[in-house]
PDB file of N, CA and C in Angstrom:
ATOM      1  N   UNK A   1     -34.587  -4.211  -3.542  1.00  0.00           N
ATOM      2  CA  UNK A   1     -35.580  -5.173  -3.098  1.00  0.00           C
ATOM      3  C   UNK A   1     -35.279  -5.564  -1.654  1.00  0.00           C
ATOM      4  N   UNK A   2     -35.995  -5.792  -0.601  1.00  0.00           N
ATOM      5  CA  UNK A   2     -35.876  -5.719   0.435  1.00  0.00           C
ATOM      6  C   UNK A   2     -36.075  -7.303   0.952  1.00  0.00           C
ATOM      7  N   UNK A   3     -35.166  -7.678   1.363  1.00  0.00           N
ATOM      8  CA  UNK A   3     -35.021  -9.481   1.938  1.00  0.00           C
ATOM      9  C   UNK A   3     -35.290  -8.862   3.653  1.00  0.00           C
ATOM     10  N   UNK A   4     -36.025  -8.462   4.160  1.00  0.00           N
ATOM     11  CA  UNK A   4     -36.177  -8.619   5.842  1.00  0.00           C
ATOM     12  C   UNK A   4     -37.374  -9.780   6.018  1.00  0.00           C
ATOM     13  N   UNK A   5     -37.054  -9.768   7.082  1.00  0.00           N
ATOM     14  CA  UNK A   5     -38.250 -10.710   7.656  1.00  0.00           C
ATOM     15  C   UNK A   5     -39.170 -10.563   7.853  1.00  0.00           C
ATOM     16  N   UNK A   6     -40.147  -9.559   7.465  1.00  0.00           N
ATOM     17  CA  UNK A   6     -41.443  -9.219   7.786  1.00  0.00           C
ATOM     18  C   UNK A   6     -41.775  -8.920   6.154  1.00  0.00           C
ATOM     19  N   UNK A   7     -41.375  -8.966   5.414  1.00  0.00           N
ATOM     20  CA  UNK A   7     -41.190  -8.566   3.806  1.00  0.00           C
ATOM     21  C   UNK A   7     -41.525  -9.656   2.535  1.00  0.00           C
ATOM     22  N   UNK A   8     -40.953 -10.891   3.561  1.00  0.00           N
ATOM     23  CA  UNK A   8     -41.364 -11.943   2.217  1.00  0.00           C
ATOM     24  C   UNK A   8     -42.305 -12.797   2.848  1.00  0.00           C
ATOM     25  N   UNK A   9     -43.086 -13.522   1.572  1.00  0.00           N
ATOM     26  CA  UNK A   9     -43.828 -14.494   1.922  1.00  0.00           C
ATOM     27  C   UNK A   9     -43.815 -15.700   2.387  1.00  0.00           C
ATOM     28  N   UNK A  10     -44.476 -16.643   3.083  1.00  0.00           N
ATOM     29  CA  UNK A  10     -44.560 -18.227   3.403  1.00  0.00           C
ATOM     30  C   UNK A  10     -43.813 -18.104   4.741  1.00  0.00           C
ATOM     31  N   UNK A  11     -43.552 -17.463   5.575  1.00  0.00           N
ATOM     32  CA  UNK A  11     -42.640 -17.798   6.884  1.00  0.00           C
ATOM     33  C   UNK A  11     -43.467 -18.480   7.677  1.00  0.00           C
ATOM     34  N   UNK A  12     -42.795 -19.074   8.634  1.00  0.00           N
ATOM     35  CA  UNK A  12     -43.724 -19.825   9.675  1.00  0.00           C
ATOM     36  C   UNK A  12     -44.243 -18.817  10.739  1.00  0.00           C
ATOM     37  N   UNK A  13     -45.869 -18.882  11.193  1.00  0.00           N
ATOM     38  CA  UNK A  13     -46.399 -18.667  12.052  1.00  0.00           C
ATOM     39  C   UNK A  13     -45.220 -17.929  13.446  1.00  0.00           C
ATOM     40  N   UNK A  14     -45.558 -16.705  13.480  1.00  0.00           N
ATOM     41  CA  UNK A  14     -44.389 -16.108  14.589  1.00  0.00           C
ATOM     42  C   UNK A  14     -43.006 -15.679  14.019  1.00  0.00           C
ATOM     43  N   UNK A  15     -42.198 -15.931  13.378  1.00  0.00           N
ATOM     44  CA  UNK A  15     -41.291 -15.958  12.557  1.00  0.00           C
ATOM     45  C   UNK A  15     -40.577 -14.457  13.020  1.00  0.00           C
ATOM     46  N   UNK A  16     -41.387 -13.670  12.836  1.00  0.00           N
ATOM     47  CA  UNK A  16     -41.000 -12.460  12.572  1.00  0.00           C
ATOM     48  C   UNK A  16     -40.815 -11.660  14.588  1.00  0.00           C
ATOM     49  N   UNK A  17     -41.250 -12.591  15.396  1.00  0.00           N
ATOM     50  CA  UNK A  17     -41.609 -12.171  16.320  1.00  0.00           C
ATOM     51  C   UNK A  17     -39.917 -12.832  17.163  1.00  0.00           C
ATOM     52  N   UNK A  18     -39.581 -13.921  16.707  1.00  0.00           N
ATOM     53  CA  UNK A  18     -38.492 -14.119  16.977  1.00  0.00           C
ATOM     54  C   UNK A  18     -36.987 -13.460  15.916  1.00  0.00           C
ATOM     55  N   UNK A  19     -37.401 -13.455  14.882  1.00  0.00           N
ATOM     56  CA  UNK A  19     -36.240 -12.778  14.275  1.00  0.00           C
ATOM     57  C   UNK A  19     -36.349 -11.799  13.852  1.00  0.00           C
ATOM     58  N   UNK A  20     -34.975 -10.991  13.605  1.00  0.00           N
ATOM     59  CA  UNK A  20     -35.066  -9.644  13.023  1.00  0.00           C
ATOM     60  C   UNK A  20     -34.141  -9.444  11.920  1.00  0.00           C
ATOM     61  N   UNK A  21     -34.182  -8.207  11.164  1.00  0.00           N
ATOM     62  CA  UNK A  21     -33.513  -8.132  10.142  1.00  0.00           C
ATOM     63  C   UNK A  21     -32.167  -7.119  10.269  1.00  0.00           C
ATOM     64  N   UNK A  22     -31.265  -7.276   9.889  1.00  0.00           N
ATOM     65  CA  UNK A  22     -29.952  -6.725  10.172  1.00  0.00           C
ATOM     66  C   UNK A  22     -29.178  -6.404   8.512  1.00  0.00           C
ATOM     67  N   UNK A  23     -28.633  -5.320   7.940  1.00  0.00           N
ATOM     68  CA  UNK A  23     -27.676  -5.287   7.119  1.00  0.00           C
ATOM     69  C   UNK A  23     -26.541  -4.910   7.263  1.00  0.00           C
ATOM     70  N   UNK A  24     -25.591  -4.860   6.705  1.00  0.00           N
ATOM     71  CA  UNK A  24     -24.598  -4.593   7.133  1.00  0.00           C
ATOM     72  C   UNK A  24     -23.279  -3.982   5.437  1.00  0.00           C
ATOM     73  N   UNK A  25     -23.378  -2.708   5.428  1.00  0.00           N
ATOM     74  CA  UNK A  25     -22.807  -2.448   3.879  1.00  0.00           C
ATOM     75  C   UNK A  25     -21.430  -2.169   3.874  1.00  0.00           C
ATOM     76  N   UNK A  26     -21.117  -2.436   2.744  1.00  0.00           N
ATOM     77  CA  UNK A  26     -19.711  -2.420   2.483  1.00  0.00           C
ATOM     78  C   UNK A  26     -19.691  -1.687   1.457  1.00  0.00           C
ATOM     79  N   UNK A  27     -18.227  -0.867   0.802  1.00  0.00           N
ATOM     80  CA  UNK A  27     -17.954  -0.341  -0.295  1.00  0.00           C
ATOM     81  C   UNK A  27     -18.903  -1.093  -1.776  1.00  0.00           C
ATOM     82  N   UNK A  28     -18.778  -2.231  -1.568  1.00  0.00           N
ATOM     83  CA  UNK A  28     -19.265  -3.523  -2.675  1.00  0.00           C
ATOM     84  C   UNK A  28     -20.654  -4.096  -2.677  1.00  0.00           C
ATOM     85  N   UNK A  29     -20.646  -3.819  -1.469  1.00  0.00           N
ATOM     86  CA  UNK A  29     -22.120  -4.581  -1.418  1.00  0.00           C
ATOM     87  C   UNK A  29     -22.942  -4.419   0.163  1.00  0.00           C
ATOM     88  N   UNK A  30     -24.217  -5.219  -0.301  1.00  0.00           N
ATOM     89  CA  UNK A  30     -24.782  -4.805   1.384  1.00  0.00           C
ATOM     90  C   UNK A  30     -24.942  -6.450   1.722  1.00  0.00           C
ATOM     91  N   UNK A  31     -25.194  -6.904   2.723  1.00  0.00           N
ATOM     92  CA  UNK A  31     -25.244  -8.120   3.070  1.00  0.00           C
ATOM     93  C   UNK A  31     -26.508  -8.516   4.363  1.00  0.00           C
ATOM     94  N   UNK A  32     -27.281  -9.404   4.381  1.00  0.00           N
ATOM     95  CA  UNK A  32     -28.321  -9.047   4.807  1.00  0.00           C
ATOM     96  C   UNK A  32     -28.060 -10.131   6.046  1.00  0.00           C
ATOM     97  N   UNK A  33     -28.644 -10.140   7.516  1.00  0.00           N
ATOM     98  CA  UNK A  33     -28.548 -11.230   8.433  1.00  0.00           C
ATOM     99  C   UNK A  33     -29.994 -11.086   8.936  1.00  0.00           C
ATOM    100  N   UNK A  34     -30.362 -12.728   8.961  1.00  0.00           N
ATOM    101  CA  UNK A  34     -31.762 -12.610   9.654  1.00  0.00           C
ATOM    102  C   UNK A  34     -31.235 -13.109  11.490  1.00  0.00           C
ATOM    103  N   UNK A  35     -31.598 -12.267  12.422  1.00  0.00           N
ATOM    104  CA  UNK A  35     -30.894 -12.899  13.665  1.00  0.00           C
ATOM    105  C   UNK A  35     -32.360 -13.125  14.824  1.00  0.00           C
ATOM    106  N   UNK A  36     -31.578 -14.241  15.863  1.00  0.00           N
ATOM    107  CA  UNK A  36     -32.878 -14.635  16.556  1.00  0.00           C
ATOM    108  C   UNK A  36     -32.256 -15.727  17.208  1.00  0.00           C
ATOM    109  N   UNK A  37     -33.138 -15.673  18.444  1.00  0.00           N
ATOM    110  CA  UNK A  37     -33.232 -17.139  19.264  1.00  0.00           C
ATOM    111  C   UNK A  37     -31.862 -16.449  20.441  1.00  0.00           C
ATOM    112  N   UNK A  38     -31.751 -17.461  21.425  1.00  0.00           N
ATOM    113  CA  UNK A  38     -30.952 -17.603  22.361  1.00  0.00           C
ATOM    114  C   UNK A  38     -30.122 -18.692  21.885  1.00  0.00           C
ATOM    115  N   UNK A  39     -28.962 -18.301  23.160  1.00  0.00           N
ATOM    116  CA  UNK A  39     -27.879 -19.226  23.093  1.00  0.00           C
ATOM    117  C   UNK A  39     -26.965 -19.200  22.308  1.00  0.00           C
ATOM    118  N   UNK A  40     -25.580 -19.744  22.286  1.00  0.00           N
ATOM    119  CA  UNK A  40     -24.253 -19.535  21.091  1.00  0.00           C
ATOM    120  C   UNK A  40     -24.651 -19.113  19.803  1.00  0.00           C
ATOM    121  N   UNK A  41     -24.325 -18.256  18.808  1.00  0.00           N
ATOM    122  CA  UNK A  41     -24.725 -17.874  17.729  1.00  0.00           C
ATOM    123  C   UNK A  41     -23.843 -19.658  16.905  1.00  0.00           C
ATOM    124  N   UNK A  42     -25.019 -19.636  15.984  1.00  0.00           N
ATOM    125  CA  UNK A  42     -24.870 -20.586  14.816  1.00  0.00           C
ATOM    126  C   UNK A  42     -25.447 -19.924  13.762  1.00  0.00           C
ATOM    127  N   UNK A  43     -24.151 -19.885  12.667  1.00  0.00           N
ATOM    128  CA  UNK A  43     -23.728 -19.244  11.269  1.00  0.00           C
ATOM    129  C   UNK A  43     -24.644 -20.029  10.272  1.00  0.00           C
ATOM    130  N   UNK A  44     -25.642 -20.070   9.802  1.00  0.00           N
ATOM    131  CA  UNK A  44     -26.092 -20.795   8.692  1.00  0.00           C
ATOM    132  C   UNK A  44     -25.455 -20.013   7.151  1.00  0.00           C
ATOM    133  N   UNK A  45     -25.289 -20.715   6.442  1.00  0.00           N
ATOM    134  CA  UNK A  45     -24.406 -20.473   5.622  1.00  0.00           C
ATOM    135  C   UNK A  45     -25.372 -20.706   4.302  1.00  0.00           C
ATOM    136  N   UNK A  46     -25.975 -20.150   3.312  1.00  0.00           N
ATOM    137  CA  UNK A  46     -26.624 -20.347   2.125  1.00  0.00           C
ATOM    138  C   UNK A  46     -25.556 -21.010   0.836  1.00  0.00           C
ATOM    139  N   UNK A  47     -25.927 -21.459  -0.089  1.00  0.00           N
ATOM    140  CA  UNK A  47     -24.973 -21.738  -1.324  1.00  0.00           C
ATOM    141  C   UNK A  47     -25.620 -20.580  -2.313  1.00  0.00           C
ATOM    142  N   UNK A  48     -24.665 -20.407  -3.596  1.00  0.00           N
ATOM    143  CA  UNK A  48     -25.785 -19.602  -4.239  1.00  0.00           C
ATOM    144  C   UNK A  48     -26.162 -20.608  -4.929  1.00  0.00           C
ATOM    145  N   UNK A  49     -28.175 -20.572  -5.388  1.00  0.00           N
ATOM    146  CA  UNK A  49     -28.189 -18.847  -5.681  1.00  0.00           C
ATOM    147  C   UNK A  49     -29.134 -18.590  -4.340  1.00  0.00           C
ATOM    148  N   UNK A  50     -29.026 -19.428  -3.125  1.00  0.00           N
ATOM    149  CA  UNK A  50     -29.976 -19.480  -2.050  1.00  0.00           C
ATOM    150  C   UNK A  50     -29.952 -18.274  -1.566  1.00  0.00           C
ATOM    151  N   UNK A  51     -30.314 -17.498  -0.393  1.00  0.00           N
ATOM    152  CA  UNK A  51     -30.115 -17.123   0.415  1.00  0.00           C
ATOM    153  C   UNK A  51     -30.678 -17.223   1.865  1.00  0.00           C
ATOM    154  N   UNK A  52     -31.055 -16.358   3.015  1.00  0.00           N
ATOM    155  CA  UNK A  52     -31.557 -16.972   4.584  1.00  0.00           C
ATOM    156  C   UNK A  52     -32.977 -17.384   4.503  1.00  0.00           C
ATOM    157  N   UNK A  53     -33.576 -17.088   3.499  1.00  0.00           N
ATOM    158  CA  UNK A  53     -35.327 -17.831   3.000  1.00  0.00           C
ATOM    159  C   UNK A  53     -35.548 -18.988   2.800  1.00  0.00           C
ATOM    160  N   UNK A  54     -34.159 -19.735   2.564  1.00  0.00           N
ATOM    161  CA  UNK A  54     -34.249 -21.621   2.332  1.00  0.00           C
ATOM    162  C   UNK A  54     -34.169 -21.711   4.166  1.00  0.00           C
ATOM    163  N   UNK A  55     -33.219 -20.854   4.310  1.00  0.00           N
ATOM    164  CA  UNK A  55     -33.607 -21.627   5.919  1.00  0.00           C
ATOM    165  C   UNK A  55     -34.822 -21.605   7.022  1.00  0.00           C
ATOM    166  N   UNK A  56     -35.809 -20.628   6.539  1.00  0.00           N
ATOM    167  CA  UNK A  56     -37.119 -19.909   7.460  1.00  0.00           C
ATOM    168  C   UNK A  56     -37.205 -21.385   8.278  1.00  0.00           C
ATOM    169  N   UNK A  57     -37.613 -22.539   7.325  1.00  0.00           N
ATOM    170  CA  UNK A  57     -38.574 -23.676   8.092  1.00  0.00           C
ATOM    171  C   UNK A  57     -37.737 -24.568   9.450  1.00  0.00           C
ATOM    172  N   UNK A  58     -36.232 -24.029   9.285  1.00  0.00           N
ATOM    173  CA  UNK A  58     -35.751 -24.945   9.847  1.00  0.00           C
ATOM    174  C   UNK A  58     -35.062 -23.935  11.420  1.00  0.00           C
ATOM    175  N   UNK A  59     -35.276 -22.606  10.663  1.00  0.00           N
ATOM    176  CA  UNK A  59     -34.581 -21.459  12.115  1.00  0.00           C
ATOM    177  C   UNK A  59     -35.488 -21.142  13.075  1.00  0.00           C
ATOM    178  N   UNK A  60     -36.686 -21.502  13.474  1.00  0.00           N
ATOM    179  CA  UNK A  60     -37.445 -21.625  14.384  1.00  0.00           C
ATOM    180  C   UNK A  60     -36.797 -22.739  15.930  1.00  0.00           C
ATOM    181  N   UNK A  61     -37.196 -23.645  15.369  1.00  0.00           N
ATOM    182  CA  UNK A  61     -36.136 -24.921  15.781  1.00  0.00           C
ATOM    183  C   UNK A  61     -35.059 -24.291  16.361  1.00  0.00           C
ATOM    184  N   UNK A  62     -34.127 -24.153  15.225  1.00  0.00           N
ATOM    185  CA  UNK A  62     -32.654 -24.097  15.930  1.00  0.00           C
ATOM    186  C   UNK A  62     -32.550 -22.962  16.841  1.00  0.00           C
ATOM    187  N   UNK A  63     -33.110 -21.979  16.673  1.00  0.00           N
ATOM    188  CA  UNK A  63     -33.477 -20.664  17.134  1.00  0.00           C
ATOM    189  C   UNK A  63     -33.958 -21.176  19.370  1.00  0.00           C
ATOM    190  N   UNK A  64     -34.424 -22.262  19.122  1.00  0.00           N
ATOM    191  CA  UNK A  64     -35.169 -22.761  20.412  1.00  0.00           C
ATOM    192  C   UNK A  64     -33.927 -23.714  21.305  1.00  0.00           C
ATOM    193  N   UNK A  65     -32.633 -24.186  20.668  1.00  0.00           N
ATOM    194  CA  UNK A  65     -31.856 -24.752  21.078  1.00  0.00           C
ATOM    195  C   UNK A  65     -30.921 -23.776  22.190  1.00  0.00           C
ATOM    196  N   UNK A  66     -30.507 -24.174  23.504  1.00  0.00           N
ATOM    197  CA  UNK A  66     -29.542 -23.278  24.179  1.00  0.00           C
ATOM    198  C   UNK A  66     -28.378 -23.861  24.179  1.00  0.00           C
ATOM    199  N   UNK A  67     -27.998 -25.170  23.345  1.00  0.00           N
ATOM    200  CA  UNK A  67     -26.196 -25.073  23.031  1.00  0.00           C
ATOM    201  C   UNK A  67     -26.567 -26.534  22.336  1.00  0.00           C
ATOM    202  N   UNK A  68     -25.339 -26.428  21.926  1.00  0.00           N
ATOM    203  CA  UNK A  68     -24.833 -27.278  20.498  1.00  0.00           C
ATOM    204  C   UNK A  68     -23.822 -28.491  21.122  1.00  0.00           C
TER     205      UNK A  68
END
């Protein structure tokens, strides 16, 4: 099943125009990163059973910040 950013539903307007989709596999598993925006990278971190789709509404925003 495919978690990219152009793939699931409800994102905000543009969404996809600022972020992109990245995996990255291991022996165990594959692991998915949605990446975007300028400035210092900031790690958002999901709990389970979340994953980077709880964050869509709020990575626009942070995505627009150039430091912390």
């Amino acid at each position: 099943m495919p978690f990219t950013v152009t793939d699931v539903p409800h994102l905000p307007a543009g969404f996809a125009d600022t972020f992109t989709s990245h995996t990255v596999k291991t022996s165990d598993l594959t692991l998915h990163a949605a990446v975007g925006g300028d400035g210092p990278p900031l790690l958002l971190l999901p709990a389970w059973p979340q994953f980077w789709y709880h964050w869509r509404l709020v990575m626009p925003a942070l995505a627009t910040r150039d430091s912390w």
